[in-house]
C-alpha atoms as a PDB file:
ATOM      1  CA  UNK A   1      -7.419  -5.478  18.721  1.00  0.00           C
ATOM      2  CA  UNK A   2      -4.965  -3.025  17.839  1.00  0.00           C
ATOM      3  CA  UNK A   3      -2.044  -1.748  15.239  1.00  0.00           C
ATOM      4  CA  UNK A   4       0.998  -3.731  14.962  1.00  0.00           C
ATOM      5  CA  UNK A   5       4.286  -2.940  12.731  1.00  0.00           C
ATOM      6  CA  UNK A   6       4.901  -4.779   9.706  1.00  0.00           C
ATOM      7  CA  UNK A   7       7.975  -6.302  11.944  1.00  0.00           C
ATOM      8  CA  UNK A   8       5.150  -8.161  14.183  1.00  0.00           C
ATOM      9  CA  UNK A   9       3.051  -9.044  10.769  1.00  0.00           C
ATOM     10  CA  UNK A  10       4.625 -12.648  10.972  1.00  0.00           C
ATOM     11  CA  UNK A  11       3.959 -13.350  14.820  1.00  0.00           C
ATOM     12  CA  UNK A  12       0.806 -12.246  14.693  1.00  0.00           C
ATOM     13  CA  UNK A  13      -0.413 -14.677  11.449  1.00  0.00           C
ATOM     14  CA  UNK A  14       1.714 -17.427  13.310  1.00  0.00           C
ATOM     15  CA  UNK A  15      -0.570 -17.263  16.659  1.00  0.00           C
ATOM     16  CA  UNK A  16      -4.300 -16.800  14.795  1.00  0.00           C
ATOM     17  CA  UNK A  17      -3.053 -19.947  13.056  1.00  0.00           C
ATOM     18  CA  UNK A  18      -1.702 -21.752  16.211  1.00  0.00           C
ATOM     19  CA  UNK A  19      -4.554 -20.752  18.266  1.00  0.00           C
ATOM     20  CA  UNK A  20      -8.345 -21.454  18.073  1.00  0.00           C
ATOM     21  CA  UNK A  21      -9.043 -18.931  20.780  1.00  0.00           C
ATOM     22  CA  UNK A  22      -7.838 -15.991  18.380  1.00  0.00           C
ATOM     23  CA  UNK A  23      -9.287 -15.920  15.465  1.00  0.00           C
ATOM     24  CA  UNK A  24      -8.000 -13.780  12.286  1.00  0.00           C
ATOM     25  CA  UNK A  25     -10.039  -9.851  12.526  1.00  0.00           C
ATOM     26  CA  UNK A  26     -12.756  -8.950  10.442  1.00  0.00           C
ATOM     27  CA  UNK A  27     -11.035  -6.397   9.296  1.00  0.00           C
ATOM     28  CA  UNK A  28      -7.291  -5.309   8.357  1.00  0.00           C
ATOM     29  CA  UNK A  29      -6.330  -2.154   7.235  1.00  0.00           C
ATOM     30  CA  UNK A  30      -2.627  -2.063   5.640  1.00  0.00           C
ATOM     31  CA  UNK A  31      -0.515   1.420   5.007  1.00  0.00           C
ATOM     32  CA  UNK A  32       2.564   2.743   4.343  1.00  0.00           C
ATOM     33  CA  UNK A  33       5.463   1.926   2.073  1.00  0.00           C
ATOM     34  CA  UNK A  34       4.026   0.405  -1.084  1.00  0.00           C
ATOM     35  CA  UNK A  35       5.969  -2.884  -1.119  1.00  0.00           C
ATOM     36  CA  UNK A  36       5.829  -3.943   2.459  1.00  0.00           C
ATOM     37  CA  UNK A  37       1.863  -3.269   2.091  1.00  0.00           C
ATOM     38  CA  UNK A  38       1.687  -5.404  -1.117  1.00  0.00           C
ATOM     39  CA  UNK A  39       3.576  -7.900   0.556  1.00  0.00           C
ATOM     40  CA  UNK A  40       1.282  -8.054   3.848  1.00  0.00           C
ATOM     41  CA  UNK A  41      -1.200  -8.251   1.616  1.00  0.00           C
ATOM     42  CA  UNK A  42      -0.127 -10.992   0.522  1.00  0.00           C
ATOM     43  CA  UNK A  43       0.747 -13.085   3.889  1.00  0.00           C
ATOM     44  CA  UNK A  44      -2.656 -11.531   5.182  1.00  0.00           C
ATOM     45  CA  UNK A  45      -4.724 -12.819   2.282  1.00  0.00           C
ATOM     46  CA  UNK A  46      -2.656 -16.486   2.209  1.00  0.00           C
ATOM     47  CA  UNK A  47      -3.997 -16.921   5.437  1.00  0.00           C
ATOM     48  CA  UNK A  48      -7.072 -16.109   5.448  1.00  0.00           C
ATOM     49  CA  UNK A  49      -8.243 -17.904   2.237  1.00  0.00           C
ATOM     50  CA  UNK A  50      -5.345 -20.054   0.532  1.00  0.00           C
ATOM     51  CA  UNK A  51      -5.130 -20.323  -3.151  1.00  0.00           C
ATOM     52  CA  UNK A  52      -7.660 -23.164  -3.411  1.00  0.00           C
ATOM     53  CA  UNK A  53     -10.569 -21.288  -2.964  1.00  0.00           C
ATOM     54  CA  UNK A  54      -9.134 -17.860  -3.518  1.00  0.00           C
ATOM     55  CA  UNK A  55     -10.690 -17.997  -7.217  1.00  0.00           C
ATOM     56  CA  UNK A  56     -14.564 -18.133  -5.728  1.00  0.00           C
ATOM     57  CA  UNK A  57     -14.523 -16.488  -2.649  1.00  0.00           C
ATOM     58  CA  UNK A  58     -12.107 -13.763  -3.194  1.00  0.00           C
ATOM     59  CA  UNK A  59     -13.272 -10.479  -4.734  1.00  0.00           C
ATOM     60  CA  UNK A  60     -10.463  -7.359  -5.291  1.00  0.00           C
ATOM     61  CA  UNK A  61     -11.824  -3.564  -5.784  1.00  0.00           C
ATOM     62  CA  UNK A  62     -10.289  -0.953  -6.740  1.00  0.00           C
ATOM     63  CA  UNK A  63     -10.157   2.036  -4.080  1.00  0.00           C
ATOM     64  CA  UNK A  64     -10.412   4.790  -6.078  1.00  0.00           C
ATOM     65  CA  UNK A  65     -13.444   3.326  -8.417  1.00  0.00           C
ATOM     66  CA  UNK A  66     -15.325   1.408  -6.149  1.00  0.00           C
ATOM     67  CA  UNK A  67     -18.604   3.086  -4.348  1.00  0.00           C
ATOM     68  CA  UNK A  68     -18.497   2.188  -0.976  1.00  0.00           C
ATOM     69  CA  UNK A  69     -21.786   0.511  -0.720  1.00  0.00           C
ATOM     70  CA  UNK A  70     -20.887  -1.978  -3.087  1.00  0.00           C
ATOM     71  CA  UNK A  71     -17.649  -2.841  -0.777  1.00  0.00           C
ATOM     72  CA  UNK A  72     -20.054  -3.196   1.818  1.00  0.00           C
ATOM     73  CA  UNK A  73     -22.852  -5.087  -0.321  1.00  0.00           C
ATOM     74  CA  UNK A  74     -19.822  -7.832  -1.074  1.00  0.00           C
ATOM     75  CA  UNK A  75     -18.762  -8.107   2.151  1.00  0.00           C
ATOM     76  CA  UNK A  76     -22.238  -9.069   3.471  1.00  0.00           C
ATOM     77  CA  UNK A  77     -23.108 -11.265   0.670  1.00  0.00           C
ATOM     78  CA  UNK A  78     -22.717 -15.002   1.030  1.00  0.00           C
ATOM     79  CA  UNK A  79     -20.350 -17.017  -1.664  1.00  0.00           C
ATOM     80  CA  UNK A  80     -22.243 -19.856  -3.911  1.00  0.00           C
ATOM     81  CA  UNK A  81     -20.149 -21.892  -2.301  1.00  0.00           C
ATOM     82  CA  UNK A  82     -19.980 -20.691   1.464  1.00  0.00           C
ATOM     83  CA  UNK A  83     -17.085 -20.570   4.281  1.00  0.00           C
ATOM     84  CA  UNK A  84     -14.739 -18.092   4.324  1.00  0.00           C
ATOM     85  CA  UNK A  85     -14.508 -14.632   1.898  1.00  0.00           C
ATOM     86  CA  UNK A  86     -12.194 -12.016   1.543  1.00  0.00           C
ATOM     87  CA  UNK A  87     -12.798  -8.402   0.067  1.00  0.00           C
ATOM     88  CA  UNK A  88      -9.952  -6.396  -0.791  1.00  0.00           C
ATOM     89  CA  UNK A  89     -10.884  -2.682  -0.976  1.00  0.00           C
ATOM     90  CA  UNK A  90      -7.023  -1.762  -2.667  1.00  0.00           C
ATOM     91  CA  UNK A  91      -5.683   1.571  -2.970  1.00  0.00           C
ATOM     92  CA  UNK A  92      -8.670   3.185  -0.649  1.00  0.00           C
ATOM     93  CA  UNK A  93      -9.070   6.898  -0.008  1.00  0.00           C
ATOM     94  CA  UNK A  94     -10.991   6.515   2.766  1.00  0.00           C
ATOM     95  CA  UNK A  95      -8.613   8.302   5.223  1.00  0.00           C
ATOM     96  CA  UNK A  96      -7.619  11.070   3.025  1.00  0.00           C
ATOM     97  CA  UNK A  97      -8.072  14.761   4.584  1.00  0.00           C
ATOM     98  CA  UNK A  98      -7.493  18.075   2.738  1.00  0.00           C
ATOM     99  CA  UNK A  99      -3.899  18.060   4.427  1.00  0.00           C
ATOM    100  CA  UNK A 100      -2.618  15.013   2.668  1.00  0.00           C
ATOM    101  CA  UNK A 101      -3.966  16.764  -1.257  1.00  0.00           C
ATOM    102  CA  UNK A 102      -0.009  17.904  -0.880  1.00  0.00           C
ATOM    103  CA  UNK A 103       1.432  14.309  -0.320  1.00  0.00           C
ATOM    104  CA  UNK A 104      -0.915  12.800  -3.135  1.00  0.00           C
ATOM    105  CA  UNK A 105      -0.110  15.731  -5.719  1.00  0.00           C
ATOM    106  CA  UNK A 106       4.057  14.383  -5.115  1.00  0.00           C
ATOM    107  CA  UNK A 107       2.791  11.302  -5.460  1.00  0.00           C
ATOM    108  CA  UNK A 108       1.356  12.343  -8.207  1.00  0.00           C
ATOM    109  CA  UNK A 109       4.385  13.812 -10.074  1.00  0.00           C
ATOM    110  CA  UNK A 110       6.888  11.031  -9.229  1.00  0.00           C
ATOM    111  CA  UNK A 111       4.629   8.410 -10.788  1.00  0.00           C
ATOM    112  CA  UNK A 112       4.551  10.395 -13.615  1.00  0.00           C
ATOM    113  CA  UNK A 113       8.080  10.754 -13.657  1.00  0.00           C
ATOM    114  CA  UNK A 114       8.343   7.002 -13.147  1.00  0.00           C
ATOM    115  CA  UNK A 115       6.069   6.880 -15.934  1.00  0.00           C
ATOM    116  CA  UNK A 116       3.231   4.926 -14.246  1.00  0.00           C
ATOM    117  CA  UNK A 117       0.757   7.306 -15.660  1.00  0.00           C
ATOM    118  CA  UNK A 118      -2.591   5.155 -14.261  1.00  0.00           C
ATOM    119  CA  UNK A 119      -0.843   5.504 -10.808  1.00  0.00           C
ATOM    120  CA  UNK A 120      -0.091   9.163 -11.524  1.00  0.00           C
ATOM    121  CA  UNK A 121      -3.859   9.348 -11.720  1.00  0.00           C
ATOM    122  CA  UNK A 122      -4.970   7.776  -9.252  1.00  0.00           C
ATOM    123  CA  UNK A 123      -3.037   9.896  -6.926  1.00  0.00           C
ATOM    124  CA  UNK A 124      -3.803  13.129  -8.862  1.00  0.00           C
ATOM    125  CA  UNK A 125      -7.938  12.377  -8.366  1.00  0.00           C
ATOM    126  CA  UNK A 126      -7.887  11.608  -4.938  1.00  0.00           C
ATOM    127  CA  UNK A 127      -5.956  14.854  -4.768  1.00  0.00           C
ATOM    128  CA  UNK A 128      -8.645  17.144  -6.125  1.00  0.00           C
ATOM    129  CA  UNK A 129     -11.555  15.234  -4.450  1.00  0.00           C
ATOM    130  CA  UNK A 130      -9.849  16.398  -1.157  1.00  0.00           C
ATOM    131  CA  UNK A 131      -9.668  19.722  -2.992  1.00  0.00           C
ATOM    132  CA  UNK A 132     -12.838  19.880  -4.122  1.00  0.00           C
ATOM    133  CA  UNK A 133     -12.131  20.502  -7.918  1.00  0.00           C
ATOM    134  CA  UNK A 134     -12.652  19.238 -11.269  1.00  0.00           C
ATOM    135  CA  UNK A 135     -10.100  18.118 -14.160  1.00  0.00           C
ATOM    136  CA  UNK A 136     -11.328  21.261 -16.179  1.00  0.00           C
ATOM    137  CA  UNK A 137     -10.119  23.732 -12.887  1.00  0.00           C
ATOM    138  CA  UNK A 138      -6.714  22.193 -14.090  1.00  0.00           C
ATOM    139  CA  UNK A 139      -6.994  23.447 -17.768  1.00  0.00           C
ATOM    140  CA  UNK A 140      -7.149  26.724 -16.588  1.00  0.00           C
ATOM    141  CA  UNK A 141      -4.021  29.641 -17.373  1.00  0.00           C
ATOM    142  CA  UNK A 142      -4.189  30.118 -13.262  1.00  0.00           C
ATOM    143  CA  UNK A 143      -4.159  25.993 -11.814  1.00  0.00           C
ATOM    144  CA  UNK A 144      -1.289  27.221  -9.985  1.00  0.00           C
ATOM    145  CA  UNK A 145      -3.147  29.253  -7.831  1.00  0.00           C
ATOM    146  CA  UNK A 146      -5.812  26.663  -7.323  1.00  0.00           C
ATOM    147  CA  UNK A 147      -3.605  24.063  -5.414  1.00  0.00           C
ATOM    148  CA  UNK A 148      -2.962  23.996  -1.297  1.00  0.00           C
ATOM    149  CA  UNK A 149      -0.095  25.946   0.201  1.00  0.00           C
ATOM    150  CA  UNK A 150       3.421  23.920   0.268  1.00  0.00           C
ATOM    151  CA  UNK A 151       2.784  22.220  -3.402  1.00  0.00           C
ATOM    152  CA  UNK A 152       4.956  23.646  -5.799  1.00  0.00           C
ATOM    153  CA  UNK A 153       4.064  22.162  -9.121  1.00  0.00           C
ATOM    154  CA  UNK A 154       7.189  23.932 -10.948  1.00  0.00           C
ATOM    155  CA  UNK A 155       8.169  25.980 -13.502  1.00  0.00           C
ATOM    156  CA  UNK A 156       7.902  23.243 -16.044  1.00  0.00           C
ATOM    157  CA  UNK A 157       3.838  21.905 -15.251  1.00  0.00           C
ATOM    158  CA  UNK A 158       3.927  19.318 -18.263  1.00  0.00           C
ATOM    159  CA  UNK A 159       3.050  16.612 -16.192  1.00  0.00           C
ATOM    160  CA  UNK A 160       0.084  18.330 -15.632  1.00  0.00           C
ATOM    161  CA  UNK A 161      -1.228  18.063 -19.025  1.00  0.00           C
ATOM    162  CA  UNK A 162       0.241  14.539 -19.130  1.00  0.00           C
ATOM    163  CA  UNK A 163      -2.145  12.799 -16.557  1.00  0.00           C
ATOM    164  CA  UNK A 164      -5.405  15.356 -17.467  1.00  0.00           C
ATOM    165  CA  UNK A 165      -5.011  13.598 -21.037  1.00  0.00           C
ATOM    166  CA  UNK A 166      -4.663  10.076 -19.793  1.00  0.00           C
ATOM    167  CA  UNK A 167      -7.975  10.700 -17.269  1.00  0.00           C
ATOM    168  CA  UNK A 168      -9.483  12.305 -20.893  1.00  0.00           C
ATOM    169  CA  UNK A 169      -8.539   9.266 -22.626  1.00  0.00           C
ATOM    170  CA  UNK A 170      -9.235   6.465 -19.962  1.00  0.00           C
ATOM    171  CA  UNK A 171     -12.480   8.517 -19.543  1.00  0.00           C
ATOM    172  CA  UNK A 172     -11.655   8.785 -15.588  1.00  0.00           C
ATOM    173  CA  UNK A 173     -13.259  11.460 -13.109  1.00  0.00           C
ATOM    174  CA  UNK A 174     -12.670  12.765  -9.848  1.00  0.00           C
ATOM    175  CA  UNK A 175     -14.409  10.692  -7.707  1.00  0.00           C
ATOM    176  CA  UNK A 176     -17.404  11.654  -5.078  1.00  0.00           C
ATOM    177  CA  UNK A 177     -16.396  12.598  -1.622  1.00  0.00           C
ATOM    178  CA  UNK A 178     -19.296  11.207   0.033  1.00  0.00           C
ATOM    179  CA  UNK A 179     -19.661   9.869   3.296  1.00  0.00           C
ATOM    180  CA  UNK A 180     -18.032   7.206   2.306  1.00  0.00           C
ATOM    181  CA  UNK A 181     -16.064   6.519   5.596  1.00  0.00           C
ATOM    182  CA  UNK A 182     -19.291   6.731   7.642  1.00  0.00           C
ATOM    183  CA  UNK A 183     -21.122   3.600   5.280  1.00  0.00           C
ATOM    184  CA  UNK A 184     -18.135   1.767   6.140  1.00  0.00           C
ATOM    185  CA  UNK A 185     -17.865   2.585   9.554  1.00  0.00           C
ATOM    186  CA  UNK A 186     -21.594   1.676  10.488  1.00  0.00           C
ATOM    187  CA  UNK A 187     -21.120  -1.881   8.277  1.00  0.00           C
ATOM    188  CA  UNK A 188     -17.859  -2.424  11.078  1.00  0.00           C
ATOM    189  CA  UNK A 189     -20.258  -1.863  13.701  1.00  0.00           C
ATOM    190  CA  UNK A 190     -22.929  -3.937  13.219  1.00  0.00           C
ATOM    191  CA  UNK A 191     -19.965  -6.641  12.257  1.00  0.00           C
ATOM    192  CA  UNK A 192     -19.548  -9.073   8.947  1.00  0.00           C
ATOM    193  CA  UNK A 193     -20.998 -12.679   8.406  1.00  0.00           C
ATOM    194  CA  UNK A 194     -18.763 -14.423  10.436  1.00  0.00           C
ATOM    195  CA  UNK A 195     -15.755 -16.207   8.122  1.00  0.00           C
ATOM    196  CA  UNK A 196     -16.568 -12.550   5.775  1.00  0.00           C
ATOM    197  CA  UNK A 197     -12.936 -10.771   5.853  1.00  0.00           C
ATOM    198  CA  UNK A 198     -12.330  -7.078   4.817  1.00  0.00           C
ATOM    199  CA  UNK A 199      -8.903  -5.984   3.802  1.00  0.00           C
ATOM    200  CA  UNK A 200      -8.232  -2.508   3.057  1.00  0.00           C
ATOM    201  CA  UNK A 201      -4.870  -0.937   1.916  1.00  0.00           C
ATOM    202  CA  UNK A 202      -4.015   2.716   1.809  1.00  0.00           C
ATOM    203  CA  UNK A 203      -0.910   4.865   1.022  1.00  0.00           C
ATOM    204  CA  UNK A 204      -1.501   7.574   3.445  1.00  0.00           C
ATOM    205  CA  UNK A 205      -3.992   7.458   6.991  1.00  0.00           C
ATOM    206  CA  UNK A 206      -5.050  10.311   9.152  1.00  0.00           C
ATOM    207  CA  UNK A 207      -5.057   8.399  12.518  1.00  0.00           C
ATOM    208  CA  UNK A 208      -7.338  11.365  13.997  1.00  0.00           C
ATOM    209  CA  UNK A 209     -10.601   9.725  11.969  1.00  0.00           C
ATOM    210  CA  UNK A 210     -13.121   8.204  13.869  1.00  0.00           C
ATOM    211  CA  UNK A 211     -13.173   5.053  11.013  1.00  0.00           C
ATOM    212  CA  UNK A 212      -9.340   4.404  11.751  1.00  0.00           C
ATOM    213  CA  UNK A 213     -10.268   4.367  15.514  1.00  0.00           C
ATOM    214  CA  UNK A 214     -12.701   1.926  14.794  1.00  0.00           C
ATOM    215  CA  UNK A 215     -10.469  -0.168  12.796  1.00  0.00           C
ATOM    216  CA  UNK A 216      -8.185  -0.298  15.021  1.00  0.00           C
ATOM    217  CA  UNK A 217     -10.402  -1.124  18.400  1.00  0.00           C
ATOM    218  CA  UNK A 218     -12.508  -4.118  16.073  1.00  0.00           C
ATOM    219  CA  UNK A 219      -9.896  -5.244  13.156  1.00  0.00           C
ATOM    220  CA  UNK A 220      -5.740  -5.060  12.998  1.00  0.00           C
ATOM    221  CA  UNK A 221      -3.952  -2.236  11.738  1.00  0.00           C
ATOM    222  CA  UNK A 222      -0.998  -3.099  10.352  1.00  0.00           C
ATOM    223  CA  UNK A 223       1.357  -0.279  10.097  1.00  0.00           C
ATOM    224  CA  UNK A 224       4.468  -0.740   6.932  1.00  0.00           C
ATOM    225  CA  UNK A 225       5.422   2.986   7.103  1.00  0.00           C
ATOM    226  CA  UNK A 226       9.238   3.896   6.605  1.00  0.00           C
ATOM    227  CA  UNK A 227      10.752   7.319   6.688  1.00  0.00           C
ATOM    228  CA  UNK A 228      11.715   9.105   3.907  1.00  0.00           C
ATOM    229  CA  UNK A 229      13.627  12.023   4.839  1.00  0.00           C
ATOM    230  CA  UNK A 230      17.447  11.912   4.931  1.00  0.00           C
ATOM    231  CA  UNK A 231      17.956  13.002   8.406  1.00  0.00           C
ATOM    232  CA  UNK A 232      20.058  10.354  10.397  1.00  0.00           C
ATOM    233  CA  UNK A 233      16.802   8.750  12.123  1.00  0.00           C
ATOM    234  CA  UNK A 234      15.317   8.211   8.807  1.00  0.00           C
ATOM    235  CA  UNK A 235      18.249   6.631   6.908  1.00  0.00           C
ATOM    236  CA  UNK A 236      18.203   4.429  10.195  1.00  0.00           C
ATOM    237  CA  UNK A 237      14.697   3.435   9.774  1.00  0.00           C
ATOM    238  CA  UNK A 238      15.528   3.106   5.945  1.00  0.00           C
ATOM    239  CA  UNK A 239      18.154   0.666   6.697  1.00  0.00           C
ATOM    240  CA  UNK A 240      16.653  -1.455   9.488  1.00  0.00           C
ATOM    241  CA  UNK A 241      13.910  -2.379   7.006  1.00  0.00           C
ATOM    242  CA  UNK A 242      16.043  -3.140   3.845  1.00  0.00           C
ATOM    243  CA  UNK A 243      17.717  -5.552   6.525  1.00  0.00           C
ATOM    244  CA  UNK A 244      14.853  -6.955   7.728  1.00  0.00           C
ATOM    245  CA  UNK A 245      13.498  -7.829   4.518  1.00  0.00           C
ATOM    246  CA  UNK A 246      16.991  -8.755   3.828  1.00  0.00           C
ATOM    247  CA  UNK A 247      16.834 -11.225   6.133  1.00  0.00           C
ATOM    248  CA  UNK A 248      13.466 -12.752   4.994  1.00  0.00           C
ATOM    249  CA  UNK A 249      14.624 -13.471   1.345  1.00  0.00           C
ATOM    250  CA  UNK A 250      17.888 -14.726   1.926  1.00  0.00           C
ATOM    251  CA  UNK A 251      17.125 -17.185   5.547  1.00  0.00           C
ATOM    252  CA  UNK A 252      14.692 -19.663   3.795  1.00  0.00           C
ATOM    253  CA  UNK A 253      17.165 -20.205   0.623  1.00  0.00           C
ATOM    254  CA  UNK A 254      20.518 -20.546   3.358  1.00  0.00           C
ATOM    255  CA  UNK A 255      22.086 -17.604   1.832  1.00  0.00           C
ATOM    256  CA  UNK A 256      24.312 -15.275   3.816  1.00  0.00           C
ATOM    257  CA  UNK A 257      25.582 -11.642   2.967  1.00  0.00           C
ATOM    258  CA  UNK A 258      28.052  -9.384   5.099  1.00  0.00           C
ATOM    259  CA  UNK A 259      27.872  -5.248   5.834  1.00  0.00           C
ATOM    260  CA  UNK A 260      30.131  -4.572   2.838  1.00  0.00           C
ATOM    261  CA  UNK A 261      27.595  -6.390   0.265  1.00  0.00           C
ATOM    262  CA  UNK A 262      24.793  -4.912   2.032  1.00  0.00           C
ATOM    263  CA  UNK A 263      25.776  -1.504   1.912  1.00  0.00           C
ATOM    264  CA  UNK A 264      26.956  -1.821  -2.029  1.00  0.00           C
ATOM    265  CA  UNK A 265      23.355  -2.996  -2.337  1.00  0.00           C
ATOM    266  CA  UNK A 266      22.243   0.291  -0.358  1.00  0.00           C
ATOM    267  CA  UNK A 267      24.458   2.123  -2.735  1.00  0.00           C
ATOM    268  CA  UNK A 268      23.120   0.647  -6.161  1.00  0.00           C
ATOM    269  CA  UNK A 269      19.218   0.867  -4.946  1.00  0.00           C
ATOM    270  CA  UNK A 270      18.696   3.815  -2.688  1.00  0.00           C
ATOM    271  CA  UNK A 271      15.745   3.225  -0.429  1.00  0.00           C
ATOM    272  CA  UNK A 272      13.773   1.280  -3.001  1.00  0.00           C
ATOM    273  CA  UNK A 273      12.374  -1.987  -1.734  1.00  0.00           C
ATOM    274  CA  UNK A 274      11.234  -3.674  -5.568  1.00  0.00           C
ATOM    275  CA  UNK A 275      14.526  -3.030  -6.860  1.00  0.00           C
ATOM    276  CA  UNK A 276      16.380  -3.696  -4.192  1.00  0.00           C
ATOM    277  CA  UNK A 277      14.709  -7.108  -3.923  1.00  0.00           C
ATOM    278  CA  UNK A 278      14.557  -7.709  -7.366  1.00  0.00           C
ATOM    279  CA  UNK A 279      18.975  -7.347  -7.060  1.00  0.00           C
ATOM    280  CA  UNK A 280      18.949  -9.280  -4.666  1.00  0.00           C
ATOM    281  CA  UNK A 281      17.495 -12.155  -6.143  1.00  0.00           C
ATOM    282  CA  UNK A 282      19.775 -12.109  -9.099  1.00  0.00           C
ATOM    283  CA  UNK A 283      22.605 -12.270  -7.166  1.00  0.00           C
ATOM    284  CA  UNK A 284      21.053 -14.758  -5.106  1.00  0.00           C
ATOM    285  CA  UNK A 285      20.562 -16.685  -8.602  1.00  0.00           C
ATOM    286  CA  UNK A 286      23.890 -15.403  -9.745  1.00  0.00           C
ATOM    287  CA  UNK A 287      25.830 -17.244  -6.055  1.00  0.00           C
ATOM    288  CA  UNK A 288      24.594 -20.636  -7.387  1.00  0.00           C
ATOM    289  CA  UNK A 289      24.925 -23.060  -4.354  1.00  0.00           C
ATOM    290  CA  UNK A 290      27.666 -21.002  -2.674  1.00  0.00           C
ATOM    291  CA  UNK A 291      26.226 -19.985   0.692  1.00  0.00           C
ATOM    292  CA  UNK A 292      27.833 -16.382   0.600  1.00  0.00           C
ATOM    293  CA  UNK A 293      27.052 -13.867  -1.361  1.00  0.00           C
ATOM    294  CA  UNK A 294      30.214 -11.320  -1.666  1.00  0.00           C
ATOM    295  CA  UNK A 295      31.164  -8.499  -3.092  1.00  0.00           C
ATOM    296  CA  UNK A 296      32.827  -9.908  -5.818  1.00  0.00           C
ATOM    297  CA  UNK A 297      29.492 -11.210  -6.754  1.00  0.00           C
ATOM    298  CA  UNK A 298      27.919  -7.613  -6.477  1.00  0.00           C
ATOM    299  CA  UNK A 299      30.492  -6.482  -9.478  1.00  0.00           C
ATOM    300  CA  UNK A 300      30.027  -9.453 -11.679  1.00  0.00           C
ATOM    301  CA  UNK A 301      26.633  -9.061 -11.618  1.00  0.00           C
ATOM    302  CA  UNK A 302      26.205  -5.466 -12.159  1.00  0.00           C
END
């Protein structure tokens, strides 16, 4: 079927719904920046099994607990109930590669910084299964020298300890690498009780692996990555989706905003979709039935 941005997500829902000849894919595999795949999620799921029979024939795992066969076992089982069933596989590690152990140790620190420490260790494990170590390699005098060239952890390693006490505490290992992507892939092959729907969302993807070439040639990829560096591109791509998504929140309540609010928004947020959002709809709140949102209301309400 193919990969689509998160741009097309809406066109592509609107003609599996509008057409009989198209029905939704088996499977979906979301990644990229952590709203937009949340929200995807979301419009994916709606579709696929509204919120009447969500309760029975839905069934959310976690990505970095799970084992793979029982993803694979649920998918393949029938609900009490019958017709359509969604698994969500959230937060998956499938496509993880030694290379990325860098990306998921930053990850690692910021949500510590954030403090989101179960995020923190999410990251962190999926980080040293790629690395093939233990928590107790960390509690060593020389760590530093055990992680992958271009990860600085810094002079100041605290939120090191940090997460290695929460995984002590919430009793959390680093999980098996496994063949995990080849269970999967082989279950995509021989194909899913028809109405049986797998959704799988992912931070990071290694297109080069044979299970996201599969994904993408049986099931829709749907691709919510944004740039993150500050060269000019980037802030380009930045601000194209903030507008976007803009666009989404304020067209169904008939609200408008102009370049100078938008770009005082920019300035308050950063590139941060939940906040940004999240101002956005108090000053949608804060405009009342006035159809223009200014800057006047930008000050009052910060």
């Amino acid at each position: 079927m193919g990969e689509i941005s998160y741009q097309d997500l809406k066109a592509y829902l609107k003609q599996i719904e509008a057409s009989s000849d198209r029905p939704p894919a088996a499977v979906h595999l979301i990644h990229g920046e952590d709203f937009l795949v949340r929200t995807a999620f979301e419009e994916i799921l709606q579709r696929l099994l509204p919120d009447a029979s969500r309760c029975l024939n839905y069934e959310p795992l976690d990505g970095a607990a799970a084992a793979i066969g029982d993803v694979v076992a649920s998918i393949n089982t029938y609900s009490l109930l019958g017709g359509a069933k969604v698994v969500a596989l959230k937060d998956a590690r499938l496509f993880h590669a030694r290379e990325t152990a860098v990306k998921l140790l930053d990850s690692a620190r910021n949500a510590r910084i954030d403090g989101d420490l179960p995020r923190a260790a999410k990251h962190f494990l999926a980080a040293l299964a790629q690395l093939n170590l233990s928590l107790e390699d960390l509690r060593t005098s020389d760590r530093s020298t055990r992680f992958p060239d271009g990860f600085d952890a810094g002079a100041d390693d605290v939120w090191i300890d940090a997460i290695l006490d929460h995984c002590a505490s919430a009793r959390l290992s680093v999980p098996s690498a496994g063949d995990s992507a080849g269970i999967l892939e082989r279950a995509i092959e021989n194909g899913f009780p028809k109405g049986h729907h797998l959704i799988i969302t992912t931070d990071l993807i290694d297109r080069r692996r044979s299970l996201y070439k599969l994904i993408s040639e049986k099931g829709i990829v749907i691709d919510c990555s944004v740039p993150k560096g500050d060269r000019r591109a980037d802030k380009e791509a930045q601000a194209a989706a903030l507008t976007d998504h803009m666009r989404s929140i304020l067209e169904p309540v008939g609200k408008t905003v102009n370049r100078e609010v938008f770009l005082s928004l920019c300035e308050m947020t950063g590139f941060d979709l939940g906040t940004f959002t999240n101002n956005l709809q108090i000053l949608i709140d804060y405009a009342g039935p006035r159809q223009a949102i200014t800057v006047e209301h930008v000050e009052a309400a910060h």
